[in-house]
N, C-alpha and C. Protein backbone atom coordinates (compact mmCIF):
# COMPACT_ATOMS: atom_id res chain seq x y z
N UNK A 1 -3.97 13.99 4.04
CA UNK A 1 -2.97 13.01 4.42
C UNK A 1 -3.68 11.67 4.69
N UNK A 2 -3.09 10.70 4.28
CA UNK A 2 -3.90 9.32 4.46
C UNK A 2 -3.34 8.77 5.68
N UNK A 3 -4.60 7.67 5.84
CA UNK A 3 -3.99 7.26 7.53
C UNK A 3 -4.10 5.98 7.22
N UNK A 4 -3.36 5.19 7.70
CA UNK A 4 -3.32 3.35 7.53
C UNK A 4 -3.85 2.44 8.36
N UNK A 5 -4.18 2.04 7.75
CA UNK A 5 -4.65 0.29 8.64
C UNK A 5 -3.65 -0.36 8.45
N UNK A 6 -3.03 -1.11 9.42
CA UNK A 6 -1.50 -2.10 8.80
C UNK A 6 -1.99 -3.69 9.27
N UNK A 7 -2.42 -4.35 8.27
CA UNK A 7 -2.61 -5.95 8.62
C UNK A 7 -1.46 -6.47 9.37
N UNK A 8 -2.27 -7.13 10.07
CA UNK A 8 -1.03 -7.83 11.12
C UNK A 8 -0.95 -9.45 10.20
N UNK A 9 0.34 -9.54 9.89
CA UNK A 9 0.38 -11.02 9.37
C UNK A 9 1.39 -11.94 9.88
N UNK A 10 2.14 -11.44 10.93
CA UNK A 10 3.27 -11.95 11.82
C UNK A 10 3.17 -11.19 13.23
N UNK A 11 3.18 -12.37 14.02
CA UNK A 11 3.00 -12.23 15.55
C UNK A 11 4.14 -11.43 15.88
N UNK A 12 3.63 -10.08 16.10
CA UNK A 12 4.81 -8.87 17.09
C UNK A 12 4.32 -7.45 17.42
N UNK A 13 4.72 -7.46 18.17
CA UNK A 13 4.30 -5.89 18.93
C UNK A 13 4.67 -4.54 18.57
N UNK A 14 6.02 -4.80 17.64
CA UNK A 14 6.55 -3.47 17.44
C UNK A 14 5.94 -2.59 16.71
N UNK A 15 5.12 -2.79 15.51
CA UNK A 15 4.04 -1.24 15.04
C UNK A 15 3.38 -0.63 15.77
N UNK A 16 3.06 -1.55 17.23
CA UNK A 16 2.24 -0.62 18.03
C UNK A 16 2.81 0.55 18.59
N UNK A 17 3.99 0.87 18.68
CA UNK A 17 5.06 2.08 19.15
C UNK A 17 5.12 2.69 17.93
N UNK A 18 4.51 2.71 16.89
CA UNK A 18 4.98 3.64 15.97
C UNK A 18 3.61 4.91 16.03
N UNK A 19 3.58 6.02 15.92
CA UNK A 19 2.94 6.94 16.21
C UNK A 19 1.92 7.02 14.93
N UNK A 20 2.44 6.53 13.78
CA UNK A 20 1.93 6.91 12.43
C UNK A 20 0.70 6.03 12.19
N UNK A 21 0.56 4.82 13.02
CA UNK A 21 -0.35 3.76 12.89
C UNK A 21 -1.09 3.95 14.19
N UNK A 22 -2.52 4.33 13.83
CA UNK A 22 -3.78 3.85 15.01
C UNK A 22 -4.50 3.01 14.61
N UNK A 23 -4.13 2.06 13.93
CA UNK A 23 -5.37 1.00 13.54
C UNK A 23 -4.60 -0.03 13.08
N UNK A 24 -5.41 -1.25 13.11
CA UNK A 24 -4.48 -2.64 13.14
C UNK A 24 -5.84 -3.92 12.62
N UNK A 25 -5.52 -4.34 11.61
CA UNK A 25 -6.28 -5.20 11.38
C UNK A 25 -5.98 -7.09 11.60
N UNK A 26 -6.74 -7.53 12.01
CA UNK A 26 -6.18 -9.10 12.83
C UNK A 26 -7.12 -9.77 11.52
N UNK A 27 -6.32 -10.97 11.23
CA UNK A 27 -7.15 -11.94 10.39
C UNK A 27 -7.37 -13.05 11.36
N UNK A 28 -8.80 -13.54 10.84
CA UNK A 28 -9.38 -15.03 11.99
C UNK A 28 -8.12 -16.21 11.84
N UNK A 29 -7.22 -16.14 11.46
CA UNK A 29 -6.30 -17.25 11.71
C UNK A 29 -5.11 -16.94 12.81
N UNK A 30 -4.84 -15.55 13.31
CA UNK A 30 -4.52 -15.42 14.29
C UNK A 30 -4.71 -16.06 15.59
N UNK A 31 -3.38 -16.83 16.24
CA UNK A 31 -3.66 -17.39 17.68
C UNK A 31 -4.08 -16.78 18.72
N UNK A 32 -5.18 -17.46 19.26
CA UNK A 32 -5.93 -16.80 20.82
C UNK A 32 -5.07 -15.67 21.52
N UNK A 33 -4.02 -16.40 22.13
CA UNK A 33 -3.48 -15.39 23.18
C UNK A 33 -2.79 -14.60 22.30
N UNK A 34 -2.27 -14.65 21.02
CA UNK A 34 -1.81 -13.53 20.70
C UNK A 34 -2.69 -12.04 20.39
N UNK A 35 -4.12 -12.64 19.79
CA UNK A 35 -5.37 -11.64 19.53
C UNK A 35 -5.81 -11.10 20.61
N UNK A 36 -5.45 -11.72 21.77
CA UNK A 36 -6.12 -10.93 23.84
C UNK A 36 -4.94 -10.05 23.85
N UNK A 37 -3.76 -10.41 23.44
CA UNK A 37 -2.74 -9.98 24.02
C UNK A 37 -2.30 -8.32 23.36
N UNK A 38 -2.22 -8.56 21.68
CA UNK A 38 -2.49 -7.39 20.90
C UNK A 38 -3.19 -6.10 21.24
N UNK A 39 -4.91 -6.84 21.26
CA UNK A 39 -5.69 -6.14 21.65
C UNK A 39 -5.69 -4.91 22.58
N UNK A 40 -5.45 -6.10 23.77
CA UNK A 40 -4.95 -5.20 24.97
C UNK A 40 -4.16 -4.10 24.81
N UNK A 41 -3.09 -4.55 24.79
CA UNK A 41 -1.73 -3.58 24.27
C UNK A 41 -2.52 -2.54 22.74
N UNK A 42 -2.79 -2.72 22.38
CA UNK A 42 -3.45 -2.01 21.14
C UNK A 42 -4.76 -0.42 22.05
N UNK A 43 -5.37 -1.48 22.89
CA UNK A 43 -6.34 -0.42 23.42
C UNK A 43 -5.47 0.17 24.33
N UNK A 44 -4.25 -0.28 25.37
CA UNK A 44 -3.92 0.64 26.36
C UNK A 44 -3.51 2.18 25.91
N UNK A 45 -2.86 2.27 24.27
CA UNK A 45 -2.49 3.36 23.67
C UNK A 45 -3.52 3.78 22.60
N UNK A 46 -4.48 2.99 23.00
CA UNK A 46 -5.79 3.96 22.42
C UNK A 46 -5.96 4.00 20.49
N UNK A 47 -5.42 2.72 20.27
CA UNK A 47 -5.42 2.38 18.96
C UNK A 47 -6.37 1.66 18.66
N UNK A 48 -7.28 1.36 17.79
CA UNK A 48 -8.57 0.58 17.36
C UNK A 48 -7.46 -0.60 16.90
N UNK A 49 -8.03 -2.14 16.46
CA UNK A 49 -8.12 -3.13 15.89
C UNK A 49 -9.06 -3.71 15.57
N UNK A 50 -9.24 -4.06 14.63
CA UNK A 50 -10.65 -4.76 13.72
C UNK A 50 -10.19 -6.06 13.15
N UNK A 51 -11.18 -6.34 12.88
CA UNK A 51 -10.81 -8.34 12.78
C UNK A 51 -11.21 -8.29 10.76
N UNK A 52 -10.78 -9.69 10.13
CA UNK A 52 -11.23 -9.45 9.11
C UNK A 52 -11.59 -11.38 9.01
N UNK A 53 -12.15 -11.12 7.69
CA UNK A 53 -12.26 -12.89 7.15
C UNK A 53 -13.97 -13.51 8.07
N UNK A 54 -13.94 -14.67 7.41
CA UNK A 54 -15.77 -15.40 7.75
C UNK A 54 -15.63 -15.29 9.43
N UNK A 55 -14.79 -15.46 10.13
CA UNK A 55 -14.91 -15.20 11.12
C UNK A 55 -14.98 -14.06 11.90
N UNK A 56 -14.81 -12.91 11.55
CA UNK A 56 -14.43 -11.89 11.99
C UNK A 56 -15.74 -11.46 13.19
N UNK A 57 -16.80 -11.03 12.81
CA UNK A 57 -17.74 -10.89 13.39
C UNK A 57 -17.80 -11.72 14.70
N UNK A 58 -17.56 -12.34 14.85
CA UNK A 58 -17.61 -13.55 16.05
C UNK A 58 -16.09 -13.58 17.13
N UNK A 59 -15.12 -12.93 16.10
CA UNK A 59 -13.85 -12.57 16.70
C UNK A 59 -14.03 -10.94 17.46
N UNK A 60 -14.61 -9.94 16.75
CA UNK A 60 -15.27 -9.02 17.11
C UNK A 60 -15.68 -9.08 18.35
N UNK A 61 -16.56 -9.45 18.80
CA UNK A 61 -17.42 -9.62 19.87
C UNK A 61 -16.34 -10.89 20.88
N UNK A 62 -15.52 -11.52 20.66
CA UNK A 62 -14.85 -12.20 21.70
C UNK A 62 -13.85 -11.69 22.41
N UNK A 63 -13.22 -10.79 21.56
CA UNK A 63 -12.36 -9.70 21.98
C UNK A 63 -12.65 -9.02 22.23
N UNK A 64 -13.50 -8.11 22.34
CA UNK A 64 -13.87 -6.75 22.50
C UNK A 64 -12.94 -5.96 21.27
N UNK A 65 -13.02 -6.31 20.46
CA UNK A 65 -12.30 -5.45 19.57
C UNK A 65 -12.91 -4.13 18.86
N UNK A 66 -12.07 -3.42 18.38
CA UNK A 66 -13.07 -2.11 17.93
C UNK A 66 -14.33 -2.62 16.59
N UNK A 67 -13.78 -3.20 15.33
CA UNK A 67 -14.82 -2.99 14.59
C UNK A 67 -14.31 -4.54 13.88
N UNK A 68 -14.70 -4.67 12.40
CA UNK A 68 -14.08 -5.71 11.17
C UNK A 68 -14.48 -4.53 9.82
N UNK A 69 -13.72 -5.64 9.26
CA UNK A 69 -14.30 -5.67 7.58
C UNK A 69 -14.57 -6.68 7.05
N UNK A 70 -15.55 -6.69 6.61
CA UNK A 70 -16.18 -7.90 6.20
C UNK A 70 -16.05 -7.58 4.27
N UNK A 71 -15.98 -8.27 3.61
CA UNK A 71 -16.02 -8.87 2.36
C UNK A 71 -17.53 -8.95 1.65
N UNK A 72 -17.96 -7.89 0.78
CA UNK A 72 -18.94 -7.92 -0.02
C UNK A 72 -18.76 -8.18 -1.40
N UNK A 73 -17.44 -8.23 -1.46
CA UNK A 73 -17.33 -8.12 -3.04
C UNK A 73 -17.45 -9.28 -3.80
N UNK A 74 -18.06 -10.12 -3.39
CA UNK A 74 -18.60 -11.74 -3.99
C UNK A 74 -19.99 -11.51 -4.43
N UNK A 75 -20.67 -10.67 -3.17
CA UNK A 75 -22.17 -10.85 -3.59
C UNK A 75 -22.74 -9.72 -4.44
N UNK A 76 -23.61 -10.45 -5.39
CA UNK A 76 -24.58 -9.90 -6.39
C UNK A 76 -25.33 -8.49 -4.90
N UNK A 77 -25.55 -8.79 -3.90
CA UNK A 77 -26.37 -8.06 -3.42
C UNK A 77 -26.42 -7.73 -1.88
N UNK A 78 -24.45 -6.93 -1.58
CA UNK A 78 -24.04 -6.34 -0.68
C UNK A 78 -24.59 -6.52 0.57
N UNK A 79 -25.60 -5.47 0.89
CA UNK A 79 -26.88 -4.79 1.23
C UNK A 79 -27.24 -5.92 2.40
N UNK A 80 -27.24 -6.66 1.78
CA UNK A 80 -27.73 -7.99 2.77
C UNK A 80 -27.14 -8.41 4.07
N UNK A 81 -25.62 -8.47 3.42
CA UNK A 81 -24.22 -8.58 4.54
C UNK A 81 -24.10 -7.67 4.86
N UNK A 82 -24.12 -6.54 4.72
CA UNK A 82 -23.59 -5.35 5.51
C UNK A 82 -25.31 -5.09 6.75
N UNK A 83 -26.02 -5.00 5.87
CA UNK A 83 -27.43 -4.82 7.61
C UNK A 83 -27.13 -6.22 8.36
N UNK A 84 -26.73 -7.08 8.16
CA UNK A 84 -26.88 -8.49 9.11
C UNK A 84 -25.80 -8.21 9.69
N UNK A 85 -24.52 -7.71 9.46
CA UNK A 85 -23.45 -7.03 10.25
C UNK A 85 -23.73 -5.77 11.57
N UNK A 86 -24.25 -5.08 10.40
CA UNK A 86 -24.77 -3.80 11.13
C UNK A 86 -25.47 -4.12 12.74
N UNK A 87 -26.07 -4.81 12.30
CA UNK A 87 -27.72 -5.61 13.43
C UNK A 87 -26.92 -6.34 14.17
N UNK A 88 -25.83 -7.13 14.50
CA UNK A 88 -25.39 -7.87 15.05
C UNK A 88 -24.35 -7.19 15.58
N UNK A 89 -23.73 -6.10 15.14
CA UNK A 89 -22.79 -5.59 15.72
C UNK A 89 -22.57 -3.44 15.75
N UNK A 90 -23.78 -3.35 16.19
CA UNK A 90 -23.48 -2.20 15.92
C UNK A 90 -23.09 -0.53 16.34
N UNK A 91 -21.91 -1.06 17.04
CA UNK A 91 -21.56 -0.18 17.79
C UNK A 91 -20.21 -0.60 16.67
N UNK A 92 -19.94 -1.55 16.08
CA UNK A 92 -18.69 -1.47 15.27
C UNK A 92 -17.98 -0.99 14.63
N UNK A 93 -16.69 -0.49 14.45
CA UNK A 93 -16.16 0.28 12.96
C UNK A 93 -16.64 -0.66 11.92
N UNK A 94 -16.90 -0.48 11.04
CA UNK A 94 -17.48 -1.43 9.56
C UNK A 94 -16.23 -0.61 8.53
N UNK A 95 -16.05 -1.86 8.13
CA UNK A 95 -15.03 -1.23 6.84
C UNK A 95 -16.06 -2.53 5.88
N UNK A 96 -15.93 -2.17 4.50
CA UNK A 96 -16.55 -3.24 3.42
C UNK A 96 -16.43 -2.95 2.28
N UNK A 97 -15.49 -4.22 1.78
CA UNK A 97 -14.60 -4.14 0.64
C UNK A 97 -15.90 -4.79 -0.01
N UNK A 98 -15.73 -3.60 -1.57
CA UNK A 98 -16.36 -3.67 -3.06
C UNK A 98 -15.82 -4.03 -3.66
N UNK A 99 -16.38 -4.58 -4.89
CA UNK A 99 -15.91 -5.04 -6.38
C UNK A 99 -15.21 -3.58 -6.58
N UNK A 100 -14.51 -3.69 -7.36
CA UNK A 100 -13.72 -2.33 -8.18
C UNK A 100 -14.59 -1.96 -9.07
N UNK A 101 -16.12 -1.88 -9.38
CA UNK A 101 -17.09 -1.05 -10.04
C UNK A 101 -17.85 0.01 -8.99
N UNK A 102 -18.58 0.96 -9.82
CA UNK A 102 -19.05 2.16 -9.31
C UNK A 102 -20.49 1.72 -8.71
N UNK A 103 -20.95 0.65 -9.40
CA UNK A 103 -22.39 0.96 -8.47
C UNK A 103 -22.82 -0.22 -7.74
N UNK A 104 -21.25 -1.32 -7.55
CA UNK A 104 -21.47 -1.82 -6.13
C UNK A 104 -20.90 -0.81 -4.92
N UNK A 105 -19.87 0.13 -5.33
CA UNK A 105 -19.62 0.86 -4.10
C UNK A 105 -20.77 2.36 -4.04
N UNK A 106 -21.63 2.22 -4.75
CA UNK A 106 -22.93 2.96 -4.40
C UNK A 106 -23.88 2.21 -3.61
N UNK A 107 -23.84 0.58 -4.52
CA UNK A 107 -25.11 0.09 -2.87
C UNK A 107 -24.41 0.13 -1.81
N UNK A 108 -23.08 -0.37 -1.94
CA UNK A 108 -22.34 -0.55 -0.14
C UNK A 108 -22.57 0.79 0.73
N UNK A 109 -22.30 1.45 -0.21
CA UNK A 109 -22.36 3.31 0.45
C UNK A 109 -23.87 3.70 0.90
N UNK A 110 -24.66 3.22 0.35
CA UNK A 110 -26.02 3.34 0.79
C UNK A 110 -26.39 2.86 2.31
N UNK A 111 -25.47 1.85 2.53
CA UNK A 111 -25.54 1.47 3.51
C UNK A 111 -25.08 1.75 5.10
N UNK A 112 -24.10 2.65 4.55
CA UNK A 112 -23.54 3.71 5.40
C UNK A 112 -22.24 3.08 6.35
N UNK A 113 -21.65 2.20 5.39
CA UNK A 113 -20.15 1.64 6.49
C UNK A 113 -19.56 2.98 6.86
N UNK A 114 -18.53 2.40 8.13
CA UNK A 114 -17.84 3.47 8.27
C UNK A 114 -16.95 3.80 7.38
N UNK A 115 -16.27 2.94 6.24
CA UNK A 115 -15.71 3.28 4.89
C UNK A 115 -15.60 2.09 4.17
N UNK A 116 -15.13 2.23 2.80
CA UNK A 116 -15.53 1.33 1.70
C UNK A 116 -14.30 1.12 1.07
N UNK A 117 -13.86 -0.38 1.22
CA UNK A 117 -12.36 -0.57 0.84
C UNK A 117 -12.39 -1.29 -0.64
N UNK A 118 -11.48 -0.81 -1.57
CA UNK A 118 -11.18 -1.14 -2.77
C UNK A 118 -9.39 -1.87 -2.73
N UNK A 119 -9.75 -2.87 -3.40
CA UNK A 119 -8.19 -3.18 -3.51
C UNK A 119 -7.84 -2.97 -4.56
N UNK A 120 -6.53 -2.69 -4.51
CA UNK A 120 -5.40 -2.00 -5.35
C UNK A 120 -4.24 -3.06 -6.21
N UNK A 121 -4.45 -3.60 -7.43
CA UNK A 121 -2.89 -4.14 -7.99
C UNK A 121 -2.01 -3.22 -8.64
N UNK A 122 -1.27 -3.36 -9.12
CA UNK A 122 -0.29 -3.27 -10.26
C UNK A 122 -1.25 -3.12 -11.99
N UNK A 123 -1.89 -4.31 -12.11
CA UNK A 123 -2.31 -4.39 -13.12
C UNK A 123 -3.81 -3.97 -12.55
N UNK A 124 -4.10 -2.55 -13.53
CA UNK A 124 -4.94 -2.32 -13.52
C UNK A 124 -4.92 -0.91 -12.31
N UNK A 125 -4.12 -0.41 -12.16
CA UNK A 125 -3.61 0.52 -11.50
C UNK A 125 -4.31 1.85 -11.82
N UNK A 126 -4.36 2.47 -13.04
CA UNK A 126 -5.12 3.51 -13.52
C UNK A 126 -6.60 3.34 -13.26
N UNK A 127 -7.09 2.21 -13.55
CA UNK A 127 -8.94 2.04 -13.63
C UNK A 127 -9.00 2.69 -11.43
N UNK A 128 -7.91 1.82 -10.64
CA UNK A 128 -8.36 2.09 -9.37
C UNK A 128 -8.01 3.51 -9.16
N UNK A 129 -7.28 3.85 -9.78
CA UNK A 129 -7.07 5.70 -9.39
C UNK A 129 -8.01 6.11 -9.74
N UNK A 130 -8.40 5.99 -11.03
CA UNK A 130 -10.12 6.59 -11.66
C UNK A 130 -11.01 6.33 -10.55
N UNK A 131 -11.29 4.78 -10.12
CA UNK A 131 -12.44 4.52 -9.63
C UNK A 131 -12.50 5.44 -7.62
N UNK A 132 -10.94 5.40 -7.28
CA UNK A 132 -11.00 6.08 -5.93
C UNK A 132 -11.28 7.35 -5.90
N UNK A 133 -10.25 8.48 -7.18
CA UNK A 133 -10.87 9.48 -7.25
C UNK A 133 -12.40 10.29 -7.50
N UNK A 134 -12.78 9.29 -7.85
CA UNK A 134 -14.58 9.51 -8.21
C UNK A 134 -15.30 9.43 -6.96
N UNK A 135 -14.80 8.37 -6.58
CA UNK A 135 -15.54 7.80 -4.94
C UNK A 135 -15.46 9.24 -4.06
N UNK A 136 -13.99 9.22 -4.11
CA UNK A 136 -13.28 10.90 -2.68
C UNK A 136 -14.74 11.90 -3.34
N UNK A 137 -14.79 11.52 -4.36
CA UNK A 137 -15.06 13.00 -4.93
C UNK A 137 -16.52 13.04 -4.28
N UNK A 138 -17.46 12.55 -4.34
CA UNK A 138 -19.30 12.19 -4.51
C UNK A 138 -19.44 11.60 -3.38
N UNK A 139 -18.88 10.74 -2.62
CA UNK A 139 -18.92 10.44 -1.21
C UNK A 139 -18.18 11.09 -0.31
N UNK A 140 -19.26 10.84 1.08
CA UNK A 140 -18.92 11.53 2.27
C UNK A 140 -18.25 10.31 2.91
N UNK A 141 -18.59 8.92 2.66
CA UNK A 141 -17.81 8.02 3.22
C UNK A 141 -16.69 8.14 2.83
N UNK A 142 -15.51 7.50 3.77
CA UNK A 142 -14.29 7.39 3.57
C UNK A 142 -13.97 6.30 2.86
N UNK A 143 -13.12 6.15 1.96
CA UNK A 143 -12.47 5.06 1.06
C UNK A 143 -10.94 4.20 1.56
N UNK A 144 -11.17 3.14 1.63
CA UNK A 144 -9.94 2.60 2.01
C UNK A 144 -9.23 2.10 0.12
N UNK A 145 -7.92 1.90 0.22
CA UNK A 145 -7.14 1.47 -0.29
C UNK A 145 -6.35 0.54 -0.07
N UNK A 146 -6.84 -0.75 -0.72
CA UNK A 146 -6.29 -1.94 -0.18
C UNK A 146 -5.48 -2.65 -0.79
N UNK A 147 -3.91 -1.81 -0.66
CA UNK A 147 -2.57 -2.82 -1.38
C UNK A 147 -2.37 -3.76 -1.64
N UNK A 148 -2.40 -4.66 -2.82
CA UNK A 148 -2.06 -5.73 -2.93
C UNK A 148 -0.97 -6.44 -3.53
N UNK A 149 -0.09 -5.35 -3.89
CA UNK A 149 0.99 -5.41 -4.61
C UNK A 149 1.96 -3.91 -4.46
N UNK A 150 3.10 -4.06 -4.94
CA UNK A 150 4.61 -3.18 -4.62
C UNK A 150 4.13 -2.22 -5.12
N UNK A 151 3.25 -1.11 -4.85
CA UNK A 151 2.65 0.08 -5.54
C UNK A 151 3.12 1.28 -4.77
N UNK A 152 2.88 2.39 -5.56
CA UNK A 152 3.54 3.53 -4.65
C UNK A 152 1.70 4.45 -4.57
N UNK A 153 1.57 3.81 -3.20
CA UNK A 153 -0.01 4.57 -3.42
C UNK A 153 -0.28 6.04 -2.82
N UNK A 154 0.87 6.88 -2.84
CA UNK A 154 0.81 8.44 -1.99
C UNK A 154 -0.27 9.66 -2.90
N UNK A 155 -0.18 8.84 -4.23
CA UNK A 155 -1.37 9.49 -4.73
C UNK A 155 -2.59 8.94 -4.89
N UNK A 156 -3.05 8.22 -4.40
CA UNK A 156 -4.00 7.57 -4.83
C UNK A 156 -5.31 8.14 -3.41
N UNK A 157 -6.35 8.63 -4.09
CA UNK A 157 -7.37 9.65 -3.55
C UNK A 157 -7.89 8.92 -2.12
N UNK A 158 -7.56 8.19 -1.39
CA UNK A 158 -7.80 7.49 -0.45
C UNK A 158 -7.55 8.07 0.87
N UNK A 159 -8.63 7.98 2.05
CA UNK A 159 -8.71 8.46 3.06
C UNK A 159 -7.98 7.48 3.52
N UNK A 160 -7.69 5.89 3.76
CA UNK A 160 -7.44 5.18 4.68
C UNK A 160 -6.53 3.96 3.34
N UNK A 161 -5.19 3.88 3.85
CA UNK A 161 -4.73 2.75 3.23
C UNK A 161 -4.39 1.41 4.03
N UNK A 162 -4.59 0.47 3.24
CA UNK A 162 -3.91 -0.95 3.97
C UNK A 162 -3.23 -1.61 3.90
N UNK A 163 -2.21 -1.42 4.20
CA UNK A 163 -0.98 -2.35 4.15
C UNK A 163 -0.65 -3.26 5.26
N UNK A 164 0.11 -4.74 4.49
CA UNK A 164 0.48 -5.40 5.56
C UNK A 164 1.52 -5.43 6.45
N UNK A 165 1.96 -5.75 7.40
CA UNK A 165 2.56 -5.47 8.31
C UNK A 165 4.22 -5.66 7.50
N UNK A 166 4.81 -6.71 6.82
CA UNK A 166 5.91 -6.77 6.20
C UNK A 166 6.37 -5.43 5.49
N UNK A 167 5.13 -4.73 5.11
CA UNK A 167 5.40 -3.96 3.98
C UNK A 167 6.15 -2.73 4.83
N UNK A 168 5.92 -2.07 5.87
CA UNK A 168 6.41 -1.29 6.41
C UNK A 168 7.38 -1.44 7.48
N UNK A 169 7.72 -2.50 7.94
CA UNK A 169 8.14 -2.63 9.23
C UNK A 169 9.51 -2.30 9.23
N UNK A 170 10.05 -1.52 7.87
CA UNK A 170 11.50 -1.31 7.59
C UNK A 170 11.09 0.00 7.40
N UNK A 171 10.33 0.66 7.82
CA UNK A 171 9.72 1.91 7.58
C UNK A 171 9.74 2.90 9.18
């Protein structure tokens, strides 16, 4: 059964009462008191939140928040960002999104995040089922699935999906 991360992209409290969601991801453009305020309310029921975007790491540590995901999938050479993460924060959940090829999510995996997020379109839908099912298969890390479009992802081989907060909140 897959478990979700639900991006928060509108200021509100109500996913946190939903039982199906323990994890909550904040982007660095989120307002101050709303990110203390979340948080809080997020840890009193014992739910993680992780920060994402160039800031995240620095949002991490201001909040006391559980972990981030940081963004590798630009660099020729992962490895780099993920230990300078690691070293600076490492008591963190680490999530770290790959290119949609196999042997950047082998260096990321080398590195030992707590899981390795792939995003997901429409176009090009089959190559990411190929590429997640391979991953589930040969890794012990967990794989996130990162929605980016109206997809029906209940099959798709993924330990952890991400959706944004719009997408479910009629759910």
């Amino acid at each position: 059964m897959q478990n979700f991360i639900i991006r928060i992209t509108q200021e509100n409290f109500k996913l946190l009462a939903n039982e199906r969601f323990s994890c909550f991801l904040l982007s660095e453009n989120v307002r101050d008191n709303f990110a203390a305020e979340f948080i809080e309310k997020a840890h009193q029921q014992e739910k993680l939140v992780l920060f994402e975007g160039e800031s995240a790491l620095q949002l991490y540590t201001q909040y006391q928040a559980d972990g981030i995901i940081t963004d590798a999938s630009k660099d020729e050479k992962p490895q780099k960002i993920i230990k300078e993460v690691q070293k600076k924060a490492p008591k963190a959940v680490l999530g770290v999104v790959s290119r949609n090829r196999r042997h950047e999510a082998m260096l990321i995996s080398e590195c030992e995040p707590d899981f390795v997020v792939f995003k997901v379109w429409k176009d090009g839908l089959e190559k990411s089922k190929e590429l997640l099912a391979w991953y589930s298969e040969f890794f012990l890390i967990q794989c996130a699935a990162q929605i980016e479009d109206d997809i029906d992802y209940a099959d798709l081989a993924a330990d952890l999906v991400i959706l944004d907060d719009v997408k479910v909140n009629g759910k």
